[in-house]
Every structure is written in structure tokens, then in C-alpha cells.
PDB file of N, CA and C in Angstrom:
ATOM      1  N   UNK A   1     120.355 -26.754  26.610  1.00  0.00           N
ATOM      2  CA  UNK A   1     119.441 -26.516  25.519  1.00  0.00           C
ATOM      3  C   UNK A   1     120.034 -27.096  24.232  1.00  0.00           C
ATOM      4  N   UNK A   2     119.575 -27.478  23.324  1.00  0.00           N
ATOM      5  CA  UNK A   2     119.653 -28.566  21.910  1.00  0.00           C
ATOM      6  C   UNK A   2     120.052 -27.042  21.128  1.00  0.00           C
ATOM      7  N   UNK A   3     120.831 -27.442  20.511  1.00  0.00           N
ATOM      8  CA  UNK A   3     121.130 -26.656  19.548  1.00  0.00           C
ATOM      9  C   UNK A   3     120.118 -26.922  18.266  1.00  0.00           C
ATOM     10  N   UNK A   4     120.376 -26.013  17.263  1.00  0.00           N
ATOM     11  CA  UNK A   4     119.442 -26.342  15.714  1.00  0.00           C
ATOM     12  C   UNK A   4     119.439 -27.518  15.306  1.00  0.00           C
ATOM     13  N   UNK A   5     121.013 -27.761  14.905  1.00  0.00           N
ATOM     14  CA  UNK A   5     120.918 -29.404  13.932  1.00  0.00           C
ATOM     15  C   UNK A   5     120.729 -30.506  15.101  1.00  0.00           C
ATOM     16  N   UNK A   6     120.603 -30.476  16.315  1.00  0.00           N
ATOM     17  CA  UNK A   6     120.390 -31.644  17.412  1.00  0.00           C
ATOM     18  C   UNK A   6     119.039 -31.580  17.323  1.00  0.00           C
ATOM     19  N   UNK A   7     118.233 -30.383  17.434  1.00  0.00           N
ATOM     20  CA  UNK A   7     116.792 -30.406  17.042  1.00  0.00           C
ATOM     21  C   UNK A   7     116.194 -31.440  16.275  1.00  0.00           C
ATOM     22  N   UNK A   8     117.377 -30.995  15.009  1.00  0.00           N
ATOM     23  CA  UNK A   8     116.578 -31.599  13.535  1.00  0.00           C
ATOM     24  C   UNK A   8     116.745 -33.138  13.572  1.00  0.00           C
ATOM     25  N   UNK A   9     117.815 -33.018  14.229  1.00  0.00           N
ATOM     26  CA  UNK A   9     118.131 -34.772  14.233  1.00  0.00           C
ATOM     27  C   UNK A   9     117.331 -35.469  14.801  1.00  0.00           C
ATOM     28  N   UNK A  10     116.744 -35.264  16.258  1.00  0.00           N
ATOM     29  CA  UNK A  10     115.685 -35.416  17.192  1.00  0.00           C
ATOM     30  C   UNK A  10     114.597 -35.134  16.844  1.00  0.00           C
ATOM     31  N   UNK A  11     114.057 -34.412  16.243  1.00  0.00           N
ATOM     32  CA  UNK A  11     112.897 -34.614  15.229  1.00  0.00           C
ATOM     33  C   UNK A  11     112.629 -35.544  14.036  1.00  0.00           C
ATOM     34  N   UNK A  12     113.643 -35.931  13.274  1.00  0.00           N
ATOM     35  CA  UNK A  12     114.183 -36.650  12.770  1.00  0.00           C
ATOM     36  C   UNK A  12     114.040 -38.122  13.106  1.00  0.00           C
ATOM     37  N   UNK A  13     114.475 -38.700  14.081  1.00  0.00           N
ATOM     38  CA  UNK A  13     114.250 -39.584  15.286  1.00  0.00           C
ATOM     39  C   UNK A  13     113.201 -40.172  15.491  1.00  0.00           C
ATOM     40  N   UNK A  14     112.427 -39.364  16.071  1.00  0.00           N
ATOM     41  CA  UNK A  14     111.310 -39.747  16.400  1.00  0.00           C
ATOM     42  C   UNK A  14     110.234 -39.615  15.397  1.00  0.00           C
ATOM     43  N   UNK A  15     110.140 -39.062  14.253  1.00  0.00           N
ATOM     44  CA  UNK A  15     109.565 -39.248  12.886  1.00  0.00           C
ATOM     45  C   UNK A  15     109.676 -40.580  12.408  1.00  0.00           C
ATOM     46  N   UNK A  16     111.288 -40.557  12.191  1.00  0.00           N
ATOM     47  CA  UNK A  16     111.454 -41.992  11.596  1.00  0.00           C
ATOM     48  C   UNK A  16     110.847 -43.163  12.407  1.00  0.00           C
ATOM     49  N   UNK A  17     110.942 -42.787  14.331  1.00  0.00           N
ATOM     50  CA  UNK A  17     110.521 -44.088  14.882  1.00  0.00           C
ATOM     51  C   UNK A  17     109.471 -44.209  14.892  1.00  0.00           C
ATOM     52  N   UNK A  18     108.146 -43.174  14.803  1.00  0.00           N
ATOM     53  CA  UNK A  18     106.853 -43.343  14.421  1.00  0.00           C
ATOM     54  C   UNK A  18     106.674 -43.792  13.231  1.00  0.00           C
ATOM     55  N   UNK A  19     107.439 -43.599  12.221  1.00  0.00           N
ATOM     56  CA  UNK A  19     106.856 -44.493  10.730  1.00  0.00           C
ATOM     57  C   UNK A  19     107.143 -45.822  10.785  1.00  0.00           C
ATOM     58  N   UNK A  20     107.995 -45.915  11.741  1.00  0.00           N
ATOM     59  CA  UNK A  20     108.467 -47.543  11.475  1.00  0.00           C
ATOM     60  C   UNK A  20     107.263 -47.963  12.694  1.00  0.00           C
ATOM     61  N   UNK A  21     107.106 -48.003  13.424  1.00  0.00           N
ATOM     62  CA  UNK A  21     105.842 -47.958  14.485  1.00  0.00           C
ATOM     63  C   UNK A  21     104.636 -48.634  13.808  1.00  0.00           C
ATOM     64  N   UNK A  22     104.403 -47.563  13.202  1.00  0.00           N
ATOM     65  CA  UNK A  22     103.109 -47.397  12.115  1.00  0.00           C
ATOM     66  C   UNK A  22     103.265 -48.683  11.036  1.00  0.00           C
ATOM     67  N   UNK A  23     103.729 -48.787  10.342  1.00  0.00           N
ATOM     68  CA  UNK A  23     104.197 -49.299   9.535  1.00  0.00           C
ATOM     69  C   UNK A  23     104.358 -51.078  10.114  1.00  0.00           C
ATOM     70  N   UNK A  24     104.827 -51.266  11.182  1.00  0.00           N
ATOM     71  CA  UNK A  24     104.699 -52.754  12.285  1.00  0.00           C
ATOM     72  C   UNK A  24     103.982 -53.216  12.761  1.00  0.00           C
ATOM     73  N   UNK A  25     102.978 -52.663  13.038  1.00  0.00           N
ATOM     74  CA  UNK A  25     102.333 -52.592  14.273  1.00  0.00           C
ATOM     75  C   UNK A  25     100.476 -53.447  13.164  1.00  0.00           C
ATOM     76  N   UNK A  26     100.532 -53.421  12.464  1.00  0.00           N
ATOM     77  CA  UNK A  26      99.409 -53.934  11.686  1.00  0.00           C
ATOM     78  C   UNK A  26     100.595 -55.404  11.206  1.00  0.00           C
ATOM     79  N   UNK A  27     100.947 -55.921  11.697  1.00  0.00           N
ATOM     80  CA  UNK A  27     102.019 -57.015  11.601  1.00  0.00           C
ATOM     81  C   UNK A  27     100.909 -58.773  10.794  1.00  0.00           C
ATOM     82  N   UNK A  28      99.229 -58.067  11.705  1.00  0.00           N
ATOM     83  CA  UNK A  28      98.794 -59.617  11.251  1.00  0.00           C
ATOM     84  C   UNK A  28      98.313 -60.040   9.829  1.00  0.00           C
ATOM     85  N   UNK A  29      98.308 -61.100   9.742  1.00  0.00           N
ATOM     86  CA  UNK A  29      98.431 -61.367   8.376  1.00  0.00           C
ATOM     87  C   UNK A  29      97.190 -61.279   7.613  1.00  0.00           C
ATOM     88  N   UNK A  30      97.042 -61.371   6.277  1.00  0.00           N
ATOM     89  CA  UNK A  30      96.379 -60.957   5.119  1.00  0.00           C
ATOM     90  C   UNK A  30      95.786 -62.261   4.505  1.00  0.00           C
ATOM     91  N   UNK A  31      94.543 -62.646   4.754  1.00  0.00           N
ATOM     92  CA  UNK A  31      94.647 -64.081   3.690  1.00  0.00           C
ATOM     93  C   UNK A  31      93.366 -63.354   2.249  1.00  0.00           C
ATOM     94  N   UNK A  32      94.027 -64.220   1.215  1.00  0.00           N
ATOM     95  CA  UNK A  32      92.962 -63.652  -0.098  1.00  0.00           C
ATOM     96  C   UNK A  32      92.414 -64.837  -0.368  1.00  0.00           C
ATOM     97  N   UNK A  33      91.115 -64.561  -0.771  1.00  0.00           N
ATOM     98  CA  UNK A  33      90.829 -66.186  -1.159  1.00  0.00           C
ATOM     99  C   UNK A  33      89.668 -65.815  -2.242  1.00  0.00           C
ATOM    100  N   UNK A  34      90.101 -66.429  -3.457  1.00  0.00           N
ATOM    101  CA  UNK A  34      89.437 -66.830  -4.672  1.00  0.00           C
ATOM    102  C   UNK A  34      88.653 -68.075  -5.007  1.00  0.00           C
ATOM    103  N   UNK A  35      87.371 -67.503  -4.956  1.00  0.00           N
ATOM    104  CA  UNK A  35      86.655 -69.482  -5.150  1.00  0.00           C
ATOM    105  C   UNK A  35      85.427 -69.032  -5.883  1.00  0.00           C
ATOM    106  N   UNK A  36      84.423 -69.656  -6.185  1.00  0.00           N
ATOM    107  CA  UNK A  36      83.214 -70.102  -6.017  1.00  0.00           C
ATOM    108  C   UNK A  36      82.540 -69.980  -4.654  1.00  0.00           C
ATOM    109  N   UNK A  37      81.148 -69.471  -4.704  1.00  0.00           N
ATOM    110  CA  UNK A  37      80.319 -69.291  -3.290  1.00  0.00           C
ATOM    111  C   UNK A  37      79.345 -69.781  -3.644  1.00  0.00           C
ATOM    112  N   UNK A  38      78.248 -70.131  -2.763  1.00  0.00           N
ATOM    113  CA  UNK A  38      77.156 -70.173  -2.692  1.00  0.00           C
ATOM    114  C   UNK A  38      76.608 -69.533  -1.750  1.00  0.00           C
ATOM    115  N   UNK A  39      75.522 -68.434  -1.860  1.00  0.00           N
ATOM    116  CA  UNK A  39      74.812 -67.973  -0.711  1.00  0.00           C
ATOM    117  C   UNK A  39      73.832 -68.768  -0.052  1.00  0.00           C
ATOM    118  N   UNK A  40      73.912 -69.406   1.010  1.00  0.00           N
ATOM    119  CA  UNK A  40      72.948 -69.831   2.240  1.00  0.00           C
ATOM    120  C   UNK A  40      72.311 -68.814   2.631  1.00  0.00           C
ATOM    121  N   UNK A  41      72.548 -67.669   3.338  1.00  0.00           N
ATOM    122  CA  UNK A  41      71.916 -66.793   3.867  1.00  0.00           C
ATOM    123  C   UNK A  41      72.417 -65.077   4.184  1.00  0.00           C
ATOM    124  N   UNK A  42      71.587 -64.198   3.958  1.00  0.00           N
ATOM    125  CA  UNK A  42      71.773 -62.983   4.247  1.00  0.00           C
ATOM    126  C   UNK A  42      71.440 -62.242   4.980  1.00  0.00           C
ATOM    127  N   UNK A  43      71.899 -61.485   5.709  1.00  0.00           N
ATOM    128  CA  UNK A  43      71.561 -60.555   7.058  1.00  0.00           C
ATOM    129  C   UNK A  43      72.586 -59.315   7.692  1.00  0.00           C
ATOM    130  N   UNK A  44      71.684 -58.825   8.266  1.00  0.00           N
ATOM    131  CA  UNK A  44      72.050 -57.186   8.478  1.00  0.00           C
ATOM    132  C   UNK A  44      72.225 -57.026   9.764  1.00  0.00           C
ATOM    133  N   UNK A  45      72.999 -55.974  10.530  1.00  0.00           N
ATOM    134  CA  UNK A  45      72.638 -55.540  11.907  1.00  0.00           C
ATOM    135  C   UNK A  45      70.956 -54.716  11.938  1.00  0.00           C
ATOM    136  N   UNK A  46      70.791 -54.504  12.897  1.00  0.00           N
ATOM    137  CA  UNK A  46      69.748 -53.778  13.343  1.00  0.00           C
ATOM    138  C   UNK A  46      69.541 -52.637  12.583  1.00  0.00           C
ATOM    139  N   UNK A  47      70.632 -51.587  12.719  1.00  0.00           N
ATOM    140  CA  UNK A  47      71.208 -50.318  12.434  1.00  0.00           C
ATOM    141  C   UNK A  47      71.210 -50.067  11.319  1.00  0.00           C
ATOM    142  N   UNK A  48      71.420 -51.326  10.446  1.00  0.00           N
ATOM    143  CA  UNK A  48      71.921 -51.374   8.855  1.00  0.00           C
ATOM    144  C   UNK A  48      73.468 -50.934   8.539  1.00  0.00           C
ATOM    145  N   UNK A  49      73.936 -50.865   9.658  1.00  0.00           N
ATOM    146  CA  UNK A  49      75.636 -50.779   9.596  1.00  0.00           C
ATOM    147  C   UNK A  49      76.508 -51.618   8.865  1.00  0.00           C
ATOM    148  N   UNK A  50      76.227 -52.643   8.978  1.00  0.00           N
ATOM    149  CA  UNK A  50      76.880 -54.133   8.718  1.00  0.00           C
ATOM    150  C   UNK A  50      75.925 -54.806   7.915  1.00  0.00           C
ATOM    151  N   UNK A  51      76.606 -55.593   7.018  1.00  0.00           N
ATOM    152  CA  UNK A  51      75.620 -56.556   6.195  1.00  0.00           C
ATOM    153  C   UNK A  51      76.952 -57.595   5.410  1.00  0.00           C
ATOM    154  N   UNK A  52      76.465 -58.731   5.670  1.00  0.00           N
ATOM    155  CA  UNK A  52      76.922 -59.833   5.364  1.00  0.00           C
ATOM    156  C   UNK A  52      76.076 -61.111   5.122  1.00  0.00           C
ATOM    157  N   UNK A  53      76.701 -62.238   4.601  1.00  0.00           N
ATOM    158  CA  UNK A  53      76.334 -63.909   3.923  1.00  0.00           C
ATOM    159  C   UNK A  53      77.115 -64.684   4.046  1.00  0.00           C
ATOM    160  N   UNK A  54      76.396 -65.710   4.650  1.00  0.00           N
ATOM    161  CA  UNK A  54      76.948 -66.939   5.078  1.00  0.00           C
ATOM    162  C   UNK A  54      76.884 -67.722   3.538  1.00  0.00           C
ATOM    163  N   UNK A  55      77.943 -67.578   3.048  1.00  0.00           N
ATOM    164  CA  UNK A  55      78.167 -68.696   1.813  1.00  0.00           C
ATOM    165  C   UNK A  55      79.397 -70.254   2.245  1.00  0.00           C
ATOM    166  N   UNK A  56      79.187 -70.864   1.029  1.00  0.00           N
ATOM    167  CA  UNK A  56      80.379 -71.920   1.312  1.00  0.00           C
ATOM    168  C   UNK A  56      80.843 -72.119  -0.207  1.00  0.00           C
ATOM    169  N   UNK A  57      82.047 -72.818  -0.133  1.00  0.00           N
ATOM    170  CA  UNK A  57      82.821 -73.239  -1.367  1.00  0.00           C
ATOM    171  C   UNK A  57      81.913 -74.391  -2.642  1.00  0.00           C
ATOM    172  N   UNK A  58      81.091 -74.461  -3.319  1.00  0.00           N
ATOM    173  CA  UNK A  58      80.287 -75.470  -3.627  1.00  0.00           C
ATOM    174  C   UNK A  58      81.543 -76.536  -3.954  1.00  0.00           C
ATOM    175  N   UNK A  59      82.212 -76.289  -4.796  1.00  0.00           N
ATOM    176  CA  UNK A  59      83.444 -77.542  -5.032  1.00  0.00           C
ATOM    177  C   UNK A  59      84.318 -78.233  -4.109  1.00  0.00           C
ATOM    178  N   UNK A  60      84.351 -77.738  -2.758  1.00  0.00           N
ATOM    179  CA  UNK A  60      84.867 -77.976  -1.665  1.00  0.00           C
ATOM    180  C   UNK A  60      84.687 -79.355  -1.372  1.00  0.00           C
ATOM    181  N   UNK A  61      85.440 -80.646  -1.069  1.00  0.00           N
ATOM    182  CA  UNK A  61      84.812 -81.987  -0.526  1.00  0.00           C
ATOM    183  C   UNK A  61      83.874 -81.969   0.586  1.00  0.00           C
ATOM    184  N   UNK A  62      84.136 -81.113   1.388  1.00  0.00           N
ATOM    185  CA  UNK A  62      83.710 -80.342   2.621  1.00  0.00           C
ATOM    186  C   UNK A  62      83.374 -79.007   3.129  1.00  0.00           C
ATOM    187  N   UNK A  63      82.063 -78.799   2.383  1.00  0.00           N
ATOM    188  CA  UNK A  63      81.760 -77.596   2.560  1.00  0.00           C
ATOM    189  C   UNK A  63      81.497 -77.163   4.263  1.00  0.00           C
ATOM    190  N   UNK A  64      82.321 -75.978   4.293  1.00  0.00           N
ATOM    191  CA  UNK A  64      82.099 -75.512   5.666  1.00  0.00           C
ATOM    192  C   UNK A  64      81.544 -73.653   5.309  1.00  0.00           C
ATOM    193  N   UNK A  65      80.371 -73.749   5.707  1.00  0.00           N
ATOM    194  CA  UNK A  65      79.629 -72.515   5.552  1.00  0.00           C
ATOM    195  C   UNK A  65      80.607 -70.989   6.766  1.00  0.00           C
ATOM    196  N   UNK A  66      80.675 -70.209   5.743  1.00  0.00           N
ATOM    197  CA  UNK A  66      81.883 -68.654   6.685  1.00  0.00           C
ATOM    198  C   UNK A  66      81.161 -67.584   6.243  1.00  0.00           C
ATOM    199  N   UNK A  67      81.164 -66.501   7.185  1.00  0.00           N
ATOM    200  CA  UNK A  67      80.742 -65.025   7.141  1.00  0.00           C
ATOM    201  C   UNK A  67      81.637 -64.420   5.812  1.00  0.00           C
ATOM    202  N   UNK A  68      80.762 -63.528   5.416  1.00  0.00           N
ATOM    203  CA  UNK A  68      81.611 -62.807   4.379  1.00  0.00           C
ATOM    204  C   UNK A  68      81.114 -61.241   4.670  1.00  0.00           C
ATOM    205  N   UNK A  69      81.620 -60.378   5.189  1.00  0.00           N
ATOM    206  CA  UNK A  69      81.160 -59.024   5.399  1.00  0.00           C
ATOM    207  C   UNK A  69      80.410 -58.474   3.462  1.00  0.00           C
ATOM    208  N   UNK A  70      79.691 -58.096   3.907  1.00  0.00           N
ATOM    209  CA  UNK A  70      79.689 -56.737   2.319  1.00  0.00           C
ATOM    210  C   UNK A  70      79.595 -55.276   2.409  1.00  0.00           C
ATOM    211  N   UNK A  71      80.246 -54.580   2.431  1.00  0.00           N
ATOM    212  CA  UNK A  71      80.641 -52.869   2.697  1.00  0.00           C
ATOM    213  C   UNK A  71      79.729 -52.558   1.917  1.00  0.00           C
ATOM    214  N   UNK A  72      79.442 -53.050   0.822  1.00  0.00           N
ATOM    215  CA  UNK A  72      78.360 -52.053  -0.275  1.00  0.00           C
ATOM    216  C   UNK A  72      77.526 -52.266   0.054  1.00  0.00           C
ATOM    217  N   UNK A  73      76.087 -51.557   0.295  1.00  0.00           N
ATOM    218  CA  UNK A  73      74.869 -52.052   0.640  1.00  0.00           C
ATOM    219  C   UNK A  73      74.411 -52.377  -0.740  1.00  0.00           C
ATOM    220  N   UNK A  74      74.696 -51.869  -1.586  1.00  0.00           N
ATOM    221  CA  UNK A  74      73.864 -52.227  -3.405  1.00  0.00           C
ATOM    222  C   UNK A  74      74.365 -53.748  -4.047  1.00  0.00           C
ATOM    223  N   UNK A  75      76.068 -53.943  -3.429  1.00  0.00           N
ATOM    224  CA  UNK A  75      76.656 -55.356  -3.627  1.00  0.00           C
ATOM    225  C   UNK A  75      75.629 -56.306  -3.285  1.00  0.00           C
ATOM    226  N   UNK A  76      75.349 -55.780  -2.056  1.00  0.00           N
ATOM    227  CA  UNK A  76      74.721 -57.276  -1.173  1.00  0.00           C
ATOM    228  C   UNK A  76      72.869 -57.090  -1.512  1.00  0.00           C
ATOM    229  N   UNK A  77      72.403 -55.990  -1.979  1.00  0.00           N
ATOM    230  CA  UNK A  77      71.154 -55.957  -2.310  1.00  0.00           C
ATOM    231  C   UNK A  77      70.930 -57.048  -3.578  1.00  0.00           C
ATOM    232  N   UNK A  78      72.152 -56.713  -4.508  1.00  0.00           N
ATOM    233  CA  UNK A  78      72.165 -57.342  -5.796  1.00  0.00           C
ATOM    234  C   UNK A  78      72.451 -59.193  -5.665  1.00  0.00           C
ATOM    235  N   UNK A  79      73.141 -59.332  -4.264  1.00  0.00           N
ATOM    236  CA  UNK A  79      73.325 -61.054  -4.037  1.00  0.00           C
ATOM    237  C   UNK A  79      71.840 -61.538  -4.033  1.00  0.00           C
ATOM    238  N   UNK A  80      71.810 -63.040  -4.303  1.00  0.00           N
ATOM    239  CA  UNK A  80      70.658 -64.038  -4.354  1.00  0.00           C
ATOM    240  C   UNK A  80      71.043 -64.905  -3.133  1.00  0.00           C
ATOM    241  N   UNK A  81      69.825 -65.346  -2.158  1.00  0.00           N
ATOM    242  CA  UNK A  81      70.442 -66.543  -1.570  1.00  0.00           C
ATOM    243  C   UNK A  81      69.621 -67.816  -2.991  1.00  0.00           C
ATOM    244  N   UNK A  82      70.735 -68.484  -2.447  1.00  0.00           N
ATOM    245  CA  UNK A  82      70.815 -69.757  -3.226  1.00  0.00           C
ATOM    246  C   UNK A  82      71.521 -70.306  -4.635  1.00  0.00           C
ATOM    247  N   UNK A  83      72.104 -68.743  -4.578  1.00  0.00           N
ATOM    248  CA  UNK A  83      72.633 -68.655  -6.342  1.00  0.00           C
ATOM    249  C   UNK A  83      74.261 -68.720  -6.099  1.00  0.00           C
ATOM    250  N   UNK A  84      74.608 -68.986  -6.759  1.00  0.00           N
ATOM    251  CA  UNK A  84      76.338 -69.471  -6.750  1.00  0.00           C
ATOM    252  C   UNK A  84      76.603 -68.100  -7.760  1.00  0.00           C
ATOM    253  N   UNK A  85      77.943 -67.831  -7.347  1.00  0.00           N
ATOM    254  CA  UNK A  85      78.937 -66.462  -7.831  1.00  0.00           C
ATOM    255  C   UNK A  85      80.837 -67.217  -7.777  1.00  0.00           C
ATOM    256  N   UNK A  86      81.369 -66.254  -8.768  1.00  0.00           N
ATOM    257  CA  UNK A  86      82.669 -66.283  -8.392  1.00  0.00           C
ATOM    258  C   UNK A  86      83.139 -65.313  -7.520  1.00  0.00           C
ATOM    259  N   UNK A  87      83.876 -65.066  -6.529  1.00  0.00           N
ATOM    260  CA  UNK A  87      84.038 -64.104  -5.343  1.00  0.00           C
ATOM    261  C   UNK A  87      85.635 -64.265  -5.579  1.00  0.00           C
ATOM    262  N   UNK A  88      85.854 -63.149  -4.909  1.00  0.00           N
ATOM    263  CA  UNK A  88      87.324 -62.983  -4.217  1.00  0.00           C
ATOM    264  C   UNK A  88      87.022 -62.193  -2.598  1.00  0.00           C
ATOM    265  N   UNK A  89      87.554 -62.741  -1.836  1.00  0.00           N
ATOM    266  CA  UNK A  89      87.512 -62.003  -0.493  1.00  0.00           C
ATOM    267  C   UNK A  89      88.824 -62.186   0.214  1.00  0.00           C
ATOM    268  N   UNK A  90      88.881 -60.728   1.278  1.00  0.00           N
ATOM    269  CA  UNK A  90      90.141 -60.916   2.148  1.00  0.00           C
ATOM    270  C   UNK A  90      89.813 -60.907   3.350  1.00  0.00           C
ATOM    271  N   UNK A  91      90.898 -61.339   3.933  1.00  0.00           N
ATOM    272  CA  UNK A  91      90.350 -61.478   5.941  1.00  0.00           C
ATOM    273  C   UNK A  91      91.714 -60.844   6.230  1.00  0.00           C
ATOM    274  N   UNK A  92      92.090 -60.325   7.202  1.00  0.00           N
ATOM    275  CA  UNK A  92      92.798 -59.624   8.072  1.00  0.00           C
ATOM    276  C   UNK A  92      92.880 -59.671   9.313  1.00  0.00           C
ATOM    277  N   UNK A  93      94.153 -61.187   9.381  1.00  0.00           N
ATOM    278  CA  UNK A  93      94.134 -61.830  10.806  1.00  0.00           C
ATOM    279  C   UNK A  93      93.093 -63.069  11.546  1.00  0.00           C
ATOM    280  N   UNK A  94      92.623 -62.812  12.031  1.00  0.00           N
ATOM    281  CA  UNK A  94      91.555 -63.298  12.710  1.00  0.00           C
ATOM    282  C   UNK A  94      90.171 -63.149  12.295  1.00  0.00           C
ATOM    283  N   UNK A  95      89.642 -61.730  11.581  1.00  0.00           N
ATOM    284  CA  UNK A  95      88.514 -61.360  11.438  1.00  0.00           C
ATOM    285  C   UNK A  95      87.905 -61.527  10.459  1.00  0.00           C
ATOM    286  N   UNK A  96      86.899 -61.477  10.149  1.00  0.00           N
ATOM    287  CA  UNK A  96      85.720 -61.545   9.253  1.00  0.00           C
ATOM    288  C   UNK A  96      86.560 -61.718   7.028  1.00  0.00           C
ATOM    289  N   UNK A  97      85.796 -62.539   6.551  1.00  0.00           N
ATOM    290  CA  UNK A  97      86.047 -62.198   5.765  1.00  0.00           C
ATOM    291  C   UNK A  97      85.824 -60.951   4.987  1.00  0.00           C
ATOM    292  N   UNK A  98      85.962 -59.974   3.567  1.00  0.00           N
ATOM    293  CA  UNK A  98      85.656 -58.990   3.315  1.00  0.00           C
ATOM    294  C   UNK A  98      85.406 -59.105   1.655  1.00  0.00           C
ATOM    295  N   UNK A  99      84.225 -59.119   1.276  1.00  0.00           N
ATOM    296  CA  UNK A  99      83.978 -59.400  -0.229  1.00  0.00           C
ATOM    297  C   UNK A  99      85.360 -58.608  -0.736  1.00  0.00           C
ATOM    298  N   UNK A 100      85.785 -58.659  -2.026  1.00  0.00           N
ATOM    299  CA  UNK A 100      86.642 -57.734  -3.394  1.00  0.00           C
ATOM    300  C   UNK A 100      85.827 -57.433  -4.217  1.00  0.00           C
ATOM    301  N   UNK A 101      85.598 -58.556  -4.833  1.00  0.00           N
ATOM    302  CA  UNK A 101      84.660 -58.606  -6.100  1.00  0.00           C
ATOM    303  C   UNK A 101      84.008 -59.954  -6.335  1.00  0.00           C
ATOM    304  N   UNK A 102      82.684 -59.545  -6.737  1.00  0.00           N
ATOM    305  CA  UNK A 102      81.877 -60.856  -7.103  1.00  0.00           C
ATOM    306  C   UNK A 102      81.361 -60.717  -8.398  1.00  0.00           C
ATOM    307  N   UNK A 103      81.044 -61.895  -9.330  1.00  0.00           N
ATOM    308  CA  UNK A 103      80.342 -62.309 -10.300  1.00  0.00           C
ATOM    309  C   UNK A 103      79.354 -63.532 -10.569  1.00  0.00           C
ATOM    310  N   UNK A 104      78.602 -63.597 -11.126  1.00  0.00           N
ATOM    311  CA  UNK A 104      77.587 -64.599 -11.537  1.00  0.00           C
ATOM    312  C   UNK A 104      78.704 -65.576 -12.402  1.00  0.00           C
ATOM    313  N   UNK A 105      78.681 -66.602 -11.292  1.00  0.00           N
ATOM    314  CA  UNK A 105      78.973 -67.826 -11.854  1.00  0.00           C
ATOM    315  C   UNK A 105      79.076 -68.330 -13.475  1.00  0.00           C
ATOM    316  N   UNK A 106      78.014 -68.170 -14.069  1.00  0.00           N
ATOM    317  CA  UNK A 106      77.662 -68.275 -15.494  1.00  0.00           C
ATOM    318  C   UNK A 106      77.922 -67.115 -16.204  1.00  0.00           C
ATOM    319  N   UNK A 107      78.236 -66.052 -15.671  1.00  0.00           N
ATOM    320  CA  UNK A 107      77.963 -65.067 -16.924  1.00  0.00           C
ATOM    321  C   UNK A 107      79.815 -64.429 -16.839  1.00  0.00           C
ATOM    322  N   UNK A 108      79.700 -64.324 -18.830  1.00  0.00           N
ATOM    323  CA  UNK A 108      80.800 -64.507 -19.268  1.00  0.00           C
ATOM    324  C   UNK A 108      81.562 -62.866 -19.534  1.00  0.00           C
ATOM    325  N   UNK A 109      79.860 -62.507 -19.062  1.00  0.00           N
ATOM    326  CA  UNK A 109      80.211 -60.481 -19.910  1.00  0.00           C
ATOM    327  C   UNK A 109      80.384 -59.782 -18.587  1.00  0.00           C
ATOM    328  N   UNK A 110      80.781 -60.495 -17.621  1.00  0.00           N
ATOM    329  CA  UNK A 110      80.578 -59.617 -16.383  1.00  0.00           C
ATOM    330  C   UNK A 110      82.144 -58.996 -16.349  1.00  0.00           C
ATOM    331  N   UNK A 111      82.394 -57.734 -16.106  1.00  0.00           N
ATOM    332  CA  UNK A 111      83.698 -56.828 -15.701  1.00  0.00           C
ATOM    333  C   UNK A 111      84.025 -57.614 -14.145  1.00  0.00           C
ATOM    334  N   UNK A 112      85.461 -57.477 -14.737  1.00  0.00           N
ATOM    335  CA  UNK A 112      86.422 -58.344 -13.473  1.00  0.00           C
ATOM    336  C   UNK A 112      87.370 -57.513 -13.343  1.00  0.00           C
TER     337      UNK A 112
END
């Protein structure tokens, strides 16, 4: 049988090896990306769970049109297709991009 302080140590242990666990284990990487968008198109799941826009970089030599998730349903109510914004979005790994924050291209009074 473990005595008290072998307890604590062993509790101890395996605390620490679950935080470090935790802490590793989301290892894939983070990309941020700041540009200019243009919205092409907008659309929803079925459910209304999900809602996202296919925008592209307008300044890009080569525009290549990418998903951009939007978590807010009022964010993406308030997008235009066809209207250009300044965006920031992140992706995580492999998956989907994820709006930050967006603004109207032209407008100078918008909170950032």
C-alpha cells in the first residue's frame, strides 16, 4: 500500500502528465490571414447550424475563391455578396477558414 506523500507524488504525476497531454495534443498549426475579400457567394446548412462565403483576395494576381466559416449568424446576415471588406480569418490545421473580424472596405469609422 502507497503511503501519503507516494500518493501525493502519484497524483502529482499523472496531473502533470495529463496537462502536458492536453496541452500537445492540439499540436496542428494555426494560420491567420489578413487581406481584403470579396464575397462571391453565401450559404447555410439546412439546419442553420453553419453558415459561411466563398470569398477571394481581390488584389491577389490569382484569385483563388476559399470557404470562410461565420459563427455569428448577424455577421454573415450583415455580409453583401459582391461587396469587398477587410477581413481577418484563422484556420486550424487543415480546416475551414474562421472569420475574426470584418469591415467595409471603404469605411474609415468602422471599430477594429
Amino acid at each position: 500500500m502507497l503511503t501519503r506523500p507516494r500518493k501525493g507524488l502519484l497524483l502529482a504525476a499523472i496531473l502533470a502528465a495529463l496537462g502536458l497531454w492536453m496541452v500537445f495534443k492540439n499540436d496542428r498549426p494555426y494560420t491567420s490571414v489578413g487581406s481584403f475579400i470579396k464575397i462571391i457567394d453565401k450559404a447555410h446548412s439546412t439546419d442553420g447550424r453553419e453558415s459561411w462565403v466563398m470569398a477571394y483576395d481581390p488584389n491577389s494576381p490569382t484569385p483563388v475563391p476559399f470557404k470562410i466559416v461565420i459563427d455569428n449568424p448577424m455577421v454573415w446576415n450583415l455580409l453583401e455578396k459582391d461587396r469587398e471588406y477587410i477581413a481577418s480569418y484563422l484556420k486550424k490545421g487543415e480546416g475551414d477558414y474562421h472569420i475574426e473580424q470584418v469591415g467595409l472596405r471603404q469605411d474609415n469609422d468602422t471599430l477594429r
